[in-house]
PDB file of N, CA and C in Angstrom:
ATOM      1  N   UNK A   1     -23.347   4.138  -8.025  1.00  0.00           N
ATOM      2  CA  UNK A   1     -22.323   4.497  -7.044  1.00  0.00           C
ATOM      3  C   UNK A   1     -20.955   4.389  -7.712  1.00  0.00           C
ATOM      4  N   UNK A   2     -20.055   5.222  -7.447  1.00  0.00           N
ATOM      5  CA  UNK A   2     -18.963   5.363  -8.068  1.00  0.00           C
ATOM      6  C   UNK A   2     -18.008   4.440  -7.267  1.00  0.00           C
ATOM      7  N   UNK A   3     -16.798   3.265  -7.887  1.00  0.00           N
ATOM      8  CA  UNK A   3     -15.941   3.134  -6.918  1.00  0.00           C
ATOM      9  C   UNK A   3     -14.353   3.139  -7.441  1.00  0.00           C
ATOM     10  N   UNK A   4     -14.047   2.890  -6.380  1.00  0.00           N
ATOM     11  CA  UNK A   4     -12.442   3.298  -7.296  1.00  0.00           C
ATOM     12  C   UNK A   4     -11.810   1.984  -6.934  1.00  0.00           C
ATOM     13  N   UNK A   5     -10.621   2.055  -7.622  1.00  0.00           N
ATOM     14  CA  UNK A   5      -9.623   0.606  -8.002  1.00  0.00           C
ATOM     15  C   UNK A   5      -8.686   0.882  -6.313  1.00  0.00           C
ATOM     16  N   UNK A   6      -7.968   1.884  -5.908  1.00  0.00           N
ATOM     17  CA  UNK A   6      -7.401   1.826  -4.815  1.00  0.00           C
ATOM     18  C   UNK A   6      -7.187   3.748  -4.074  1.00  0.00           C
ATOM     19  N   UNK A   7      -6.881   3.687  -2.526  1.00  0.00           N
ATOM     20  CA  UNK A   7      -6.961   4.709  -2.379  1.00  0.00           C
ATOM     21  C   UNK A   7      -5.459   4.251  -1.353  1.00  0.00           C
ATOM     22  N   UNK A   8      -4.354   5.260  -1.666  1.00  0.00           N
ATOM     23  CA  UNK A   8      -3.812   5.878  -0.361  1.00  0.00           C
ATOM     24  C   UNK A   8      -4.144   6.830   0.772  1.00  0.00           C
ATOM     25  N   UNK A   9      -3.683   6.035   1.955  1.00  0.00           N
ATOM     26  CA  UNK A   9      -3.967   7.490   2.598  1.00  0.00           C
ATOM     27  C   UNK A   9      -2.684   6.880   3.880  1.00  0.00           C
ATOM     28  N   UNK A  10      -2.235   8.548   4.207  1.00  0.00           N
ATOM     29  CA  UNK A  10      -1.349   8.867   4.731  1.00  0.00           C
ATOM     30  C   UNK A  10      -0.708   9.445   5.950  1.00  0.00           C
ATOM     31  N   UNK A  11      -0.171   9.642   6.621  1.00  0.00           N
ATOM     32  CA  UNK A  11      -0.051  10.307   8.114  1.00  0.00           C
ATOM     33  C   UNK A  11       0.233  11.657   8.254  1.00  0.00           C
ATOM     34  N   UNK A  12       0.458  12.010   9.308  1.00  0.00           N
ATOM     35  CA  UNK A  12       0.738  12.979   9.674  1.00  0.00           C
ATOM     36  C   UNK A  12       1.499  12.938  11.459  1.00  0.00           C
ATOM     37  N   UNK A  13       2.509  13.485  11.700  1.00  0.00           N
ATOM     38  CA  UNK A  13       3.351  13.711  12.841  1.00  0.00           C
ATOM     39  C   UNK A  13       2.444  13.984  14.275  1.00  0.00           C
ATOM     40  N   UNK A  14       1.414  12.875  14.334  1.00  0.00           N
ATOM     41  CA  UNK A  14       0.660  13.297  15.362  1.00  0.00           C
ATOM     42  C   UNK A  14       0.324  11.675  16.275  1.00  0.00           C
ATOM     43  N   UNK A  15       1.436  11.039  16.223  1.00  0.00           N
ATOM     44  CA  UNK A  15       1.794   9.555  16.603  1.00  0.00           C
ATOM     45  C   UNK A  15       1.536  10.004  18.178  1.00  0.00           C
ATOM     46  N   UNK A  16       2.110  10.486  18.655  1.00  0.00           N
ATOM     47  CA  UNK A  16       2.186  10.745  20.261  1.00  0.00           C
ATOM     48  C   UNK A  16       0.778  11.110  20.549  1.00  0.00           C
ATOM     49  N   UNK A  17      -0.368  11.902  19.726  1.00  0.00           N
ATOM     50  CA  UNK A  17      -1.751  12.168  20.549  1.00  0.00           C
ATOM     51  C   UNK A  17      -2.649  10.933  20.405  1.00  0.00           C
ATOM     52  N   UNK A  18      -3.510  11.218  21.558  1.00  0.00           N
ATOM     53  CA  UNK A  18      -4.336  10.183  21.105  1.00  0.00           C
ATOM     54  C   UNK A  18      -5.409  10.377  19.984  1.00  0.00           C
ATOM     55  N   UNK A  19      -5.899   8.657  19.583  1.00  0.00           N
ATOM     56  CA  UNK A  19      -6.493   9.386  18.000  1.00  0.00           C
ATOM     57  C   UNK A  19      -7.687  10.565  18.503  1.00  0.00           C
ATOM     58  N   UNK A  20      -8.323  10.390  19.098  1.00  0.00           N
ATOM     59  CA  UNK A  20      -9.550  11.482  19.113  1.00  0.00           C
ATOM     60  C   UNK A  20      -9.276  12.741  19.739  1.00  0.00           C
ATOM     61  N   UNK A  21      -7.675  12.910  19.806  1.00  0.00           N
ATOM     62  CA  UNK A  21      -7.443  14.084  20.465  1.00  0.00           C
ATOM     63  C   UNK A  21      -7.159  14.677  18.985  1.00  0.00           C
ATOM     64  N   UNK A  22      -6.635  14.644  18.164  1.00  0.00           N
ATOM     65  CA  UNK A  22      -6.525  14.506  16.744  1.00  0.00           C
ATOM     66  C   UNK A  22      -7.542  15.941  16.296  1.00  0.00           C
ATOM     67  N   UNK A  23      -7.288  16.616  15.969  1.00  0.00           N
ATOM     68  CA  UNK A  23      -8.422  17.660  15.431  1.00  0.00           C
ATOM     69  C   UNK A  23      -9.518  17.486  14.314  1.00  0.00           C
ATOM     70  N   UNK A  24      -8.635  16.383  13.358  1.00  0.00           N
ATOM     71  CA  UNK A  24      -9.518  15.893  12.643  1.00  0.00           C
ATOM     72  C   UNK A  24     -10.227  14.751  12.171  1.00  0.00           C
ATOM     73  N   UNK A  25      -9.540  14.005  13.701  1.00  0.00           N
ATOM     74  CA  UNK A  25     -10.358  12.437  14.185  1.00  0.00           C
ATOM     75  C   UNK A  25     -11.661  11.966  13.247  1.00  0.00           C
ATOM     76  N   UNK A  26     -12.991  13.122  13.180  1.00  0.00           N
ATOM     77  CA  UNK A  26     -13.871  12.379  12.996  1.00  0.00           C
ATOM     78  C   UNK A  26     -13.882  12.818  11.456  1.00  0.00           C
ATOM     79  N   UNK A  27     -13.256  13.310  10.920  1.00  0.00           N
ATOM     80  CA  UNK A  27     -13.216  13.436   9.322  1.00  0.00           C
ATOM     81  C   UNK A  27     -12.827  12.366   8.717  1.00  0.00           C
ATOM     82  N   UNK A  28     -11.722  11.863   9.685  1.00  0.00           N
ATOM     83  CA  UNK A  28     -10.949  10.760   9.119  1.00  0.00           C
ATOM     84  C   UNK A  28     -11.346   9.619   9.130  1.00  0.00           C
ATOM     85  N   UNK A  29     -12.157   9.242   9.921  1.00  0.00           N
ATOM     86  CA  UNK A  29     -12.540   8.266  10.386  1.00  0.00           C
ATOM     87  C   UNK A  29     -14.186   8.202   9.479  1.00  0.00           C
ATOM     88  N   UNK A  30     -14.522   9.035   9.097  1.00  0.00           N
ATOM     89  CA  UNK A  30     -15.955   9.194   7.965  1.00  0.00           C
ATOM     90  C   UNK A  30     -15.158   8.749   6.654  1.00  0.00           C
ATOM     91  N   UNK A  31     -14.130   9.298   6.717  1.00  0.00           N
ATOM     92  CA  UNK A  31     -13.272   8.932   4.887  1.00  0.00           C
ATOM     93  C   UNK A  31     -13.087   7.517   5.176  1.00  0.00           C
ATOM     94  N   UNK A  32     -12.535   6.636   6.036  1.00  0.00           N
ATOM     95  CA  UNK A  32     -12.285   5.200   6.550  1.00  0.00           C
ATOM     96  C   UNK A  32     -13.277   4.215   5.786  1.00  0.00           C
ATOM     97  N   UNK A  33     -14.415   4.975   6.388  1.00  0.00           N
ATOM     98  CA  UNK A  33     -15.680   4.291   6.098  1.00  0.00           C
ATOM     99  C   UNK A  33     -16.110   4.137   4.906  1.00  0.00           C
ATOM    100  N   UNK A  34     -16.098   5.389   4.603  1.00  0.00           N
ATOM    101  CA  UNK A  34     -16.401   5.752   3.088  1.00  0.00           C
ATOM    102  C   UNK A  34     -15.438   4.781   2.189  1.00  0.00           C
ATOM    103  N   UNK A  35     -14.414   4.630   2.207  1.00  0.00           N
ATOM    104  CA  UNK A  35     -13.284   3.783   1.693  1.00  0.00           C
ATOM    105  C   UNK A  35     -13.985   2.309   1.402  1.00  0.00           C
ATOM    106  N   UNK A  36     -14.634   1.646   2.200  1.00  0.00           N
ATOM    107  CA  UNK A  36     -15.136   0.661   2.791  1.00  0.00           C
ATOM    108  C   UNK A  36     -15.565   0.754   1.767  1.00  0.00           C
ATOM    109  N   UNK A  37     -16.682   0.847   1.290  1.00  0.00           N
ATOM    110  CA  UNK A  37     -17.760   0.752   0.624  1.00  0.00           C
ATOM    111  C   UNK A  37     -17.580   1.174  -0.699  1.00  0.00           C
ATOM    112  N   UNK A  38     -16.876   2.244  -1.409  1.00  0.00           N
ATOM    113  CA  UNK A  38     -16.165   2.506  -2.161  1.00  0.00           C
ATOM    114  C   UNK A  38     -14.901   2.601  -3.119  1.00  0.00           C
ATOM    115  N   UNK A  39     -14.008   1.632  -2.451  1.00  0.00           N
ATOM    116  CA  UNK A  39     -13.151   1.887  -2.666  1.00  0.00           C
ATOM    117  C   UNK A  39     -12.202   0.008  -2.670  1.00  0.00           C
ATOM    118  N   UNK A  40     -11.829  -0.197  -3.652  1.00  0.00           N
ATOM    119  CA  UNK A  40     -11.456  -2.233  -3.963  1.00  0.00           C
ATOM    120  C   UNK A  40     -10.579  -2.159  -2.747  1.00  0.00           C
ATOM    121  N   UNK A  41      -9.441  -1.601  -2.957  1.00  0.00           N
ATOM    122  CA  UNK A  41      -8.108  -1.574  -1.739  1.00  0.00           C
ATOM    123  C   UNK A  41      -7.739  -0.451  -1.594  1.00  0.00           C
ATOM    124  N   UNK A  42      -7.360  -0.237   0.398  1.00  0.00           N
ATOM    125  CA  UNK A  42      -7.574   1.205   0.864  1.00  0.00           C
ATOM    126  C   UNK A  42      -6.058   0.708   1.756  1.00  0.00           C
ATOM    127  N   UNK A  43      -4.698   1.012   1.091  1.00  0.00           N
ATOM    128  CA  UNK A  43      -3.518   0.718   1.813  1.00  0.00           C
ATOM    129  C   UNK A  43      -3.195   2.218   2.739  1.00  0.00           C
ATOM    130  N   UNK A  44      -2.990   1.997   3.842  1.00  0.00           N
ATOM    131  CA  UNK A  44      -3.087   2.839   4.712  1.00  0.00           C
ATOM    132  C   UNK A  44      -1.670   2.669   5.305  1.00  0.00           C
ATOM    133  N   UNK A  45      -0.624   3.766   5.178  1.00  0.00           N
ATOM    134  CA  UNK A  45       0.723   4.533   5.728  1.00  0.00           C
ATOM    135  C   UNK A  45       1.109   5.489   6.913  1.00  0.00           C
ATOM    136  N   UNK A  46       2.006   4.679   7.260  1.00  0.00           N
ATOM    137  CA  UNK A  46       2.305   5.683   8.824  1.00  0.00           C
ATOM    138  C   UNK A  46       1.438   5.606   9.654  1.00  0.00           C
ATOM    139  N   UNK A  47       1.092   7.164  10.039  1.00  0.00           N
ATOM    140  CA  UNK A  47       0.022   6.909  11.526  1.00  0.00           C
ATOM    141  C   UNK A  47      -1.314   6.543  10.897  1.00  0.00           C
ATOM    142  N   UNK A  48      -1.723   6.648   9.770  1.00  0.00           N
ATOM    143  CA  UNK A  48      -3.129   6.353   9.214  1.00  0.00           C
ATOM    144  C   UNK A  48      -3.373   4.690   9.658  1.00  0.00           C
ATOM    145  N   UNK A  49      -2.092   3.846   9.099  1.00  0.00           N
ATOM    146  CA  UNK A  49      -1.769   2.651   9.720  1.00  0.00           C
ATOM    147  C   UNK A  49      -2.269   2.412  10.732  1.00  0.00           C
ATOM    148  N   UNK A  50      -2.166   2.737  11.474  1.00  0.00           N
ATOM    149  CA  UNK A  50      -1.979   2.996  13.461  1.00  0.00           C
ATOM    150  C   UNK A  50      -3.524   3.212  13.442  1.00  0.00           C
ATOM    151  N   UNK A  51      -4.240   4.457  12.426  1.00  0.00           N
ATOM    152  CA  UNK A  51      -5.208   4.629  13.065  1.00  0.00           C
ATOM    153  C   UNK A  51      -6.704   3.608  12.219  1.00  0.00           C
ATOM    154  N   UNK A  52      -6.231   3.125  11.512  1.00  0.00           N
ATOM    155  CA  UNK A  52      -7.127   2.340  10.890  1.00  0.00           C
ATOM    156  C   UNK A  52      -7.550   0.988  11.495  1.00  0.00           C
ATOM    157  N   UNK A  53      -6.050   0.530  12.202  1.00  0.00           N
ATOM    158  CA  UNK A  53      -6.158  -0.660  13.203  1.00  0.00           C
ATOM    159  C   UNK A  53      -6.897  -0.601  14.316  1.00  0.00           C
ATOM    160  N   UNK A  54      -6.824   1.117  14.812  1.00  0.00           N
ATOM    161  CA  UNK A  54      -7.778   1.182  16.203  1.00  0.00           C
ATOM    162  C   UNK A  54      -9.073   1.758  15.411  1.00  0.00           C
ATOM    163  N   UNK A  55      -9.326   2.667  14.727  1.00  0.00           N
ATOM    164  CA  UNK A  55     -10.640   2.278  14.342  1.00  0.00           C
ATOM    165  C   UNK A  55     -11.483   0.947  13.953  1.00  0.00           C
ATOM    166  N   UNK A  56     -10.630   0.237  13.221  1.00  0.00           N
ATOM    167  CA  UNK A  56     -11.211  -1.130  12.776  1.00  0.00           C
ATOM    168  C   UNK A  56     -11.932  -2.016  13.734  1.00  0.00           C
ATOM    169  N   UNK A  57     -10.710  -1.866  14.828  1.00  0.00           N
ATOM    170  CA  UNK A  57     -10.401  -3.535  14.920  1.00  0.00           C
ATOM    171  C   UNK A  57      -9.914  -2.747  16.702  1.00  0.00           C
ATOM    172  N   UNK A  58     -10.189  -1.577  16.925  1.00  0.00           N
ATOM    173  CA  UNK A  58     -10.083  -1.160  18.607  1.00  0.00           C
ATOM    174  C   UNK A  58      -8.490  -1.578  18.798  1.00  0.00           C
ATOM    175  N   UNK A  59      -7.719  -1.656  18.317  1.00  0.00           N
ATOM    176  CA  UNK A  59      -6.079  -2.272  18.455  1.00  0.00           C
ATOM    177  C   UNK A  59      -5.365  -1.095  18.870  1.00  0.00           C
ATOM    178  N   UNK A  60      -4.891  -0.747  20.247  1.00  0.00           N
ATOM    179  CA  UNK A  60      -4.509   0.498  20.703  1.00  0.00           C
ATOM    180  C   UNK A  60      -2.852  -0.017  20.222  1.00  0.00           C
ATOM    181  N   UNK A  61      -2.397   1.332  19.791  1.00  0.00           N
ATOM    182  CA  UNK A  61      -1.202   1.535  19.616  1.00  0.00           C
ATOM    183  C   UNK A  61      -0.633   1.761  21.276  1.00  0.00           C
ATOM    184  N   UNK A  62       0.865   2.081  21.275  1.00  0.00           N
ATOM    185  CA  UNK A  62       1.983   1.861  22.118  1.00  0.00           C
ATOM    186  C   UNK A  62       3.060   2.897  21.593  1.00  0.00           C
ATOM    187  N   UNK A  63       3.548   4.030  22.519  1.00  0.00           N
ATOM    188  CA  UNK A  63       3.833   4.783  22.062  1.00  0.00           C
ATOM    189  C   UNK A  63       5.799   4.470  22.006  1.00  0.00           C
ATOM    190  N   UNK A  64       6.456   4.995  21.586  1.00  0.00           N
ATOM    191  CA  UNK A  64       7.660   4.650  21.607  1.00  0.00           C
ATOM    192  C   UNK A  64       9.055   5.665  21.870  1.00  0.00           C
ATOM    193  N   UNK A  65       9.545   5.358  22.493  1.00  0.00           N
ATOM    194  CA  UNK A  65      10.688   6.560  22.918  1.00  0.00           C
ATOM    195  C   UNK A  65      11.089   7.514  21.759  1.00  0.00           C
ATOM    196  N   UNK A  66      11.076   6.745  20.687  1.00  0.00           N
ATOM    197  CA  UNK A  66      11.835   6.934  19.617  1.00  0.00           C
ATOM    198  C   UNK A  66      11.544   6.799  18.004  1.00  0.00           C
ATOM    199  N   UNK A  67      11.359   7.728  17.305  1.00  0.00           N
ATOM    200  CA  UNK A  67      10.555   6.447  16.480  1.00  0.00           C
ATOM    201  C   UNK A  67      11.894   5.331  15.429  1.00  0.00           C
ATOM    202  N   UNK A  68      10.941   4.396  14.837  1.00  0.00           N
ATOM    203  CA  UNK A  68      11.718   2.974  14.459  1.00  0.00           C
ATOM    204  C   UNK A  68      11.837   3.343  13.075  1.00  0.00           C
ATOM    205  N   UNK A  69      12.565   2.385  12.011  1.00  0.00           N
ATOM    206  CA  UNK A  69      12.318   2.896  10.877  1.00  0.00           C
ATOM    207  C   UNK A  69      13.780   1.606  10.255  1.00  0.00           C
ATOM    208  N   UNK A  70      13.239   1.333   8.857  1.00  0.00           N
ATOM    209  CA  UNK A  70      13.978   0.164   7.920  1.00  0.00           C
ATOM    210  C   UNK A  70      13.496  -0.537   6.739  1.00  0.00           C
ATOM    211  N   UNK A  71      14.296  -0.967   6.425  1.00  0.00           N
ATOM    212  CA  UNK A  71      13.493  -1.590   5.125  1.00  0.00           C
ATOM    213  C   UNK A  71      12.866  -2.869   5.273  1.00  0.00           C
ATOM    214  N   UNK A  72      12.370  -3.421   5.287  1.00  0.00           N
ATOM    215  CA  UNK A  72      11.360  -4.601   5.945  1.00  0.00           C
ATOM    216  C   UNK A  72      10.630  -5.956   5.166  1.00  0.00           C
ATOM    217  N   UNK A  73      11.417  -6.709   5.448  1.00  0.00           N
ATOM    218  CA  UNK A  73      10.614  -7.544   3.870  1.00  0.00           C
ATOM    219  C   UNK A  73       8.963  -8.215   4.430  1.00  0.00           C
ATOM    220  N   UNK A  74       8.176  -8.059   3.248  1.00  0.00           N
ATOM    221  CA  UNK A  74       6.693  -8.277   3.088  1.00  0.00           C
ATOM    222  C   UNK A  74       6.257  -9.276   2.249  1.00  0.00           C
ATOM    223  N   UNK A  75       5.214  -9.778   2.704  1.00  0.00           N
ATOM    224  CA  UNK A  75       4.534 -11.252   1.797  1.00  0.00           C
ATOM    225  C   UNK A  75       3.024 -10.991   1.673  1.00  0.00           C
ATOM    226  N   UNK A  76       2.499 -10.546   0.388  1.00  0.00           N
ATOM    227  CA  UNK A  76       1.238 -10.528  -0.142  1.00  0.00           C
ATOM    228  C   UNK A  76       0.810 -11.776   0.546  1.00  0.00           C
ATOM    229  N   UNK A  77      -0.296 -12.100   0.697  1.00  0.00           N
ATOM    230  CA  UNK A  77      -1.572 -12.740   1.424  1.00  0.00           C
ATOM    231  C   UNK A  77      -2.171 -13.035   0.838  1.00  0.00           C
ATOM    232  N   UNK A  78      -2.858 -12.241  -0.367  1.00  0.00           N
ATOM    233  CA  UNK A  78      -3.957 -12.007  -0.884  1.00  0.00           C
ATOM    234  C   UNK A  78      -3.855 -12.064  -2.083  1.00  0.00           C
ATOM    235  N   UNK A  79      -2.992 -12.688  -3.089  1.00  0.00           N
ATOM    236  CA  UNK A  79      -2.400 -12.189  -4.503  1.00  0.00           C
ATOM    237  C   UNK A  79      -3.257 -11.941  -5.561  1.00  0.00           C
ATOM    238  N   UNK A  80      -4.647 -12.451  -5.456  1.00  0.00           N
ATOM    239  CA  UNK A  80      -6.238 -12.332  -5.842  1.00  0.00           C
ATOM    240  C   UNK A  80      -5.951 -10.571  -5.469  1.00  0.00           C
ATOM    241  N   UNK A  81      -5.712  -9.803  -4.751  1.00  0.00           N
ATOM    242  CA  UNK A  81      -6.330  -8.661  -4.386  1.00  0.00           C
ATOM    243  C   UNK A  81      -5.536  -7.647  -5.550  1.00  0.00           C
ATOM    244  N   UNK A  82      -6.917  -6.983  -5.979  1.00  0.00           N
ATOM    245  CA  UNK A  82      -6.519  -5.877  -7.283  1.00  0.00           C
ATOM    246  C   UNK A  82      -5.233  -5.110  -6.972  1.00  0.00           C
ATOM    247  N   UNK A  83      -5.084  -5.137  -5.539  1.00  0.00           N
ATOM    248  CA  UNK A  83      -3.813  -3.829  -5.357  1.00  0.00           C
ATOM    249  C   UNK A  83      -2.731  -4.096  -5.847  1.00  0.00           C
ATOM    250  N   UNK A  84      -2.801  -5.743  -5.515  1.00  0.00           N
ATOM    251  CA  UNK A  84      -1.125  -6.009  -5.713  1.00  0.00           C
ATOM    252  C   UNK A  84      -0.872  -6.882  -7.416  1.00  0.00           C
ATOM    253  N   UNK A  85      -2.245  -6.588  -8.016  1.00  0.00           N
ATOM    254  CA  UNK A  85      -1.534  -6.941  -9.662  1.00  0.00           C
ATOM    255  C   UNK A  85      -0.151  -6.615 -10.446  1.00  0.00           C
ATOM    256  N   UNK A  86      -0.157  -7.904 -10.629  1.00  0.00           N
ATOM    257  CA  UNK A  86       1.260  -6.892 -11.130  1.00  0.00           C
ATOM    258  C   UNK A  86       2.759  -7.114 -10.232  1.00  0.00           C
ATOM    259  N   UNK A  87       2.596  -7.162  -9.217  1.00  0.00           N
ATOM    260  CA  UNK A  87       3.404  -7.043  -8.116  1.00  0.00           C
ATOM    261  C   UNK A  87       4.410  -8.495  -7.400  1.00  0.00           C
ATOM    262  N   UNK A  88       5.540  -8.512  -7.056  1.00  0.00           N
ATOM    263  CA  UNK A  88       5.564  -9.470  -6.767  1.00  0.00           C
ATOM    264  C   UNK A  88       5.335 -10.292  -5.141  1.00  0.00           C
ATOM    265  N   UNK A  89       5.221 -11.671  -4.961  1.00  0.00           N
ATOM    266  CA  UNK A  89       4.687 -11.796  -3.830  1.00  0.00           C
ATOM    267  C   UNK A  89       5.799 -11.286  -2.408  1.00  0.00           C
ATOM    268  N   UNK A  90       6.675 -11.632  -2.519  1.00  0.00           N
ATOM    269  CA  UNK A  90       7.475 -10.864  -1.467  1.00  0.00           C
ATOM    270  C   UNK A  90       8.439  -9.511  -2.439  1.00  0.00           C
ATOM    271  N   UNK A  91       8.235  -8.928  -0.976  1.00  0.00           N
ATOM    272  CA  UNK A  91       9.196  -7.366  -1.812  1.00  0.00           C
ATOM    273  C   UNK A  91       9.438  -6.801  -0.233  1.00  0.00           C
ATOM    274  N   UNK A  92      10.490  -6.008  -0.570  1.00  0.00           N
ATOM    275  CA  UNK A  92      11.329  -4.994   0.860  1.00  0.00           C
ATOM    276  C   UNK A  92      10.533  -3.892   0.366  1.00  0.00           C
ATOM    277  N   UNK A  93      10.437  -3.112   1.697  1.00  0.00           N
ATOM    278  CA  UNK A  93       9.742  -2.091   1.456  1.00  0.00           C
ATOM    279  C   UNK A  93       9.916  -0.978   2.904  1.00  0.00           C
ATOM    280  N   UNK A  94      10.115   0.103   2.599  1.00  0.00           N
ATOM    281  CA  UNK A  94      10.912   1.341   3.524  1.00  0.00           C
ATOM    282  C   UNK A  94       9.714   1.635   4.372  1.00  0.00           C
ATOM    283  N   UNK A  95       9.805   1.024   6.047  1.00  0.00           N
ATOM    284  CA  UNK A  95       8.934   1.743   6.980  1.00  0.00           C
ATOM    285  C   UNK A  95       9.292   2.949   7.949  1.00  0.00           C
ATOM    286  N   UNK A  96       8.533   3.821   7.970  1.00  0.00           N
ATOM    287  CA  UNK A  96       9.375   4.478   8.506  1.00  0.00           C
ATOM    288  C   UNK A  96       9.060   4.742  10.119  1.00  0.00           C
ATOM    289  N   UNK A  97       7.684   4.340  10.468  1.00  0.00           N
ATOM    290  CA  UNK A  97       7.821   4.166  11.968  1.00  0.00           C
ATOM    291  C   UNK A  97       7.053   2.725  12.388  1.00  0.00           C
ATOM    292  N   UNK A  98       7.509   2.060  13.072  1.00  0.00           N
ATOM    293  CA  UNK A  98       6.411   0.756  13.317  1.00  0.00           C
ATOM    294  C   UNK A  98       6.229   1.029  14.760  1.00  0.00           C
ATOM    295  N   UNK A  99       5.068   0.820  15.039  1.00  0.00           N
ATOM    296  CA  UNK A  99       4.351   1.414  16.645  1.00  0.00           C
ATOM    297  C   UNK A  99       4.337  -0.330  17.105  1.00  0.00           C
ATOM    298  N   UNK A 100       4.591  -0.658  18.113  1.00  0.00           N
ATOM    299  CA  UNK A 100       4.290  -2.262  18.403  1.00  0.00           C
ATOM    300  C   UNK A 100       3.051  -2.477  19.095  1.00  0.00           C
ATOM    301  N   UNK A 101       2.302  -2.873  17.840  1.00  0.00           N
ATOM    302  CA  UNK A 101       0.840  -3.436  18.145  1.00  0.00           C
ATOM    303  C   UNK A 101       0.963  -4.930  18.775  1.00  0.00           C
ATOM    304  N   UNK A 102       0.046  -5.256  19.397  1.00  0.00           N
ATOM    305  CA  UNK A 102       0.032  -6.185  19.942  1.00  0.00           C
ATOM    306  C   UNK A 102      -1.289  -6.582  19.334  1.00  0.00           C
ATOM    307  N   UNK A 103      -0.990  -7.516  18.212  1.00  0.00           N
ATOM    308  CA  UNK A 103      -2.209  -7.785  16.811  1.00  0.00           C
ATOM    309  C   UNK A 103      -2.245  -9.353  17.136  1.00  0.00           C
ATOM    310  N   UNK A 104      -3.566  -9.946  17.059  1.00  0.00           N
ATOM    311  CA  UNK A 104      -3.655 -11.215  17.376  1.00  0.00           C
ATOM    312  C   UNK A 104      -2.976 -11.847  16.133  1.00  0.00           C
ATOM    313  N   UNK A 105      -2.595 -13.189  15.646  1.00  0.00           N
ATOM    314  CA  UNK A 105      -2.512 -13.762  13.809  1.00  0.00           C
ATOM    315  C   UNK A 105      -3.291 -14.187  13.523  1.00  0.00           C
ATOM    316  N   UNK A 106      -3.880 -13.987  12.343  1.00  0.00           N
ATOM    317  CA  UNK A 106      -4.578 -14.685  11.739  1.00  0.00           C
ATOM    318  C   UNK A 106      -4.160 -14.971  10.438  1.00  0.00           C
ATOM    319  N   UNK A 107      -5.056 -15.622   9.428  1.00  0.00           N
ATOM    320  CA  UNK A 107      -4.607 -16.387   8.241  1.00  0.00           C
ATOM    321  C   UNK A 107      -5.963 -15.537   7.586  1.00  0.00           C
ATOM    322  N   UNK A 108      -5.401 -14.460   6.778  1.00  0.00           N
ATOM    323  CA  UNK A 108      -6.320 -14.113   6.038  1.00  0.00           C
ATOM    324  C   UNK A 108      -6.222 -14.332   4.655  1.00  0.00           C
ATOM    325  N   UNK A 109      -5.799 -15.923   4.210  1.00  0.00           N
ATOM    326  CA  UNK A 109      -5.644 -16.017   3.112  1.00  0.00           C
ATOM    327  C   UNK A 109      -7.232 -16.796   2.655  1.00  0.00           C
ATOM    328  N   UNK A 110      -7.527 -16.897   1.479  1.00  0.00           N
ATOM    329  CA  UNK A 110      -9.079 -17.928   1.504  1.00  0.00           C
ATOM    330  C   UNK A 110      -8.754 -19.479   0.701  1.00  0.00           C
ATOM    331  N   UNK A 111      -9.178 -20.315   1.140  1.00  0.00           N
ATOM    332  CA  UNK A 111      -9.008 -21.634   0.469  1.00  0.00           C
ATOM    333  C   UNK A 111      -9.542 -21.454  -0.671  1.00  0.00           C
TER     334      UNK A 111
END
C-alpha cells in the first residue's frame, strides 16, 4: 500500500450550503477516508476544515453573517507529528474564515 508523508486539502465558496447539499459531498468525503489510512498528516483549510469536523466528529458548523478572517496565533500539540518537523511550536498564521464551532477541549497531547 502506498502512503504519503502529508496531504492538503482545500475549500471551496460553498460555506453557506449544507455539506450534503454540496454536489460533491460524497467524493469528498471517500478522499477523507482514504486520507485516513493513507496518508501520516491530512491538514485540512477553509470549508474542508468545517467539513472534516462534521464528517469526523458530526460537529455542525454555524453559519455567519459575514465571513471572519486574521492572523491568529497557533500551538502545535503534537510536535512528534511528521507535519510539523521542522516547524516551530507556536507560529501566526492567516485564517481566512473561522465558522464558530462549538468543539468540546480536549488534550490531545500523549504522555
Amino acid at each position: 500500500m502506498n502512503t504519503y508523508d502529508g496531504m492538503i486539502i482545500t475549500g471551496a465558496p460553498v460555506e453557506q450550503m449544507a455539506f450534503e447539499e454540496v454536489n460533491y459531498w460524497s467524493e469528498i468525503t471517500r478522499i477523507f477516508d482514504w486520507a485516513r489510512t493513507h496518508v501520516t498528516s491530512t491538514f485540512f483549510i477553509c470549508w474542508a476544515a468545517q467539513a472534516a469536523l462534521y464528517h469526523y466528529y458530526n460537529i455542525q458548523k454555524q453559519t455567519l453573517p459575514e465571513k471572519l478572517f486574521g492572523v491568529f496565533s497557533h500551538r502545535v500539540l503534537d510536535p512528534k507529528n511528521p507535519i510539523f518537523r521542522g516547524s516551530m511550536m507556536n507560529f501566526r498564521c492567516l485564517i481566512a474564515v473561522i465558522p464558530p464551532f462549538r468543539v468540546p477541549m480536549w488534550n490531545n497531547t500523549k504522555n
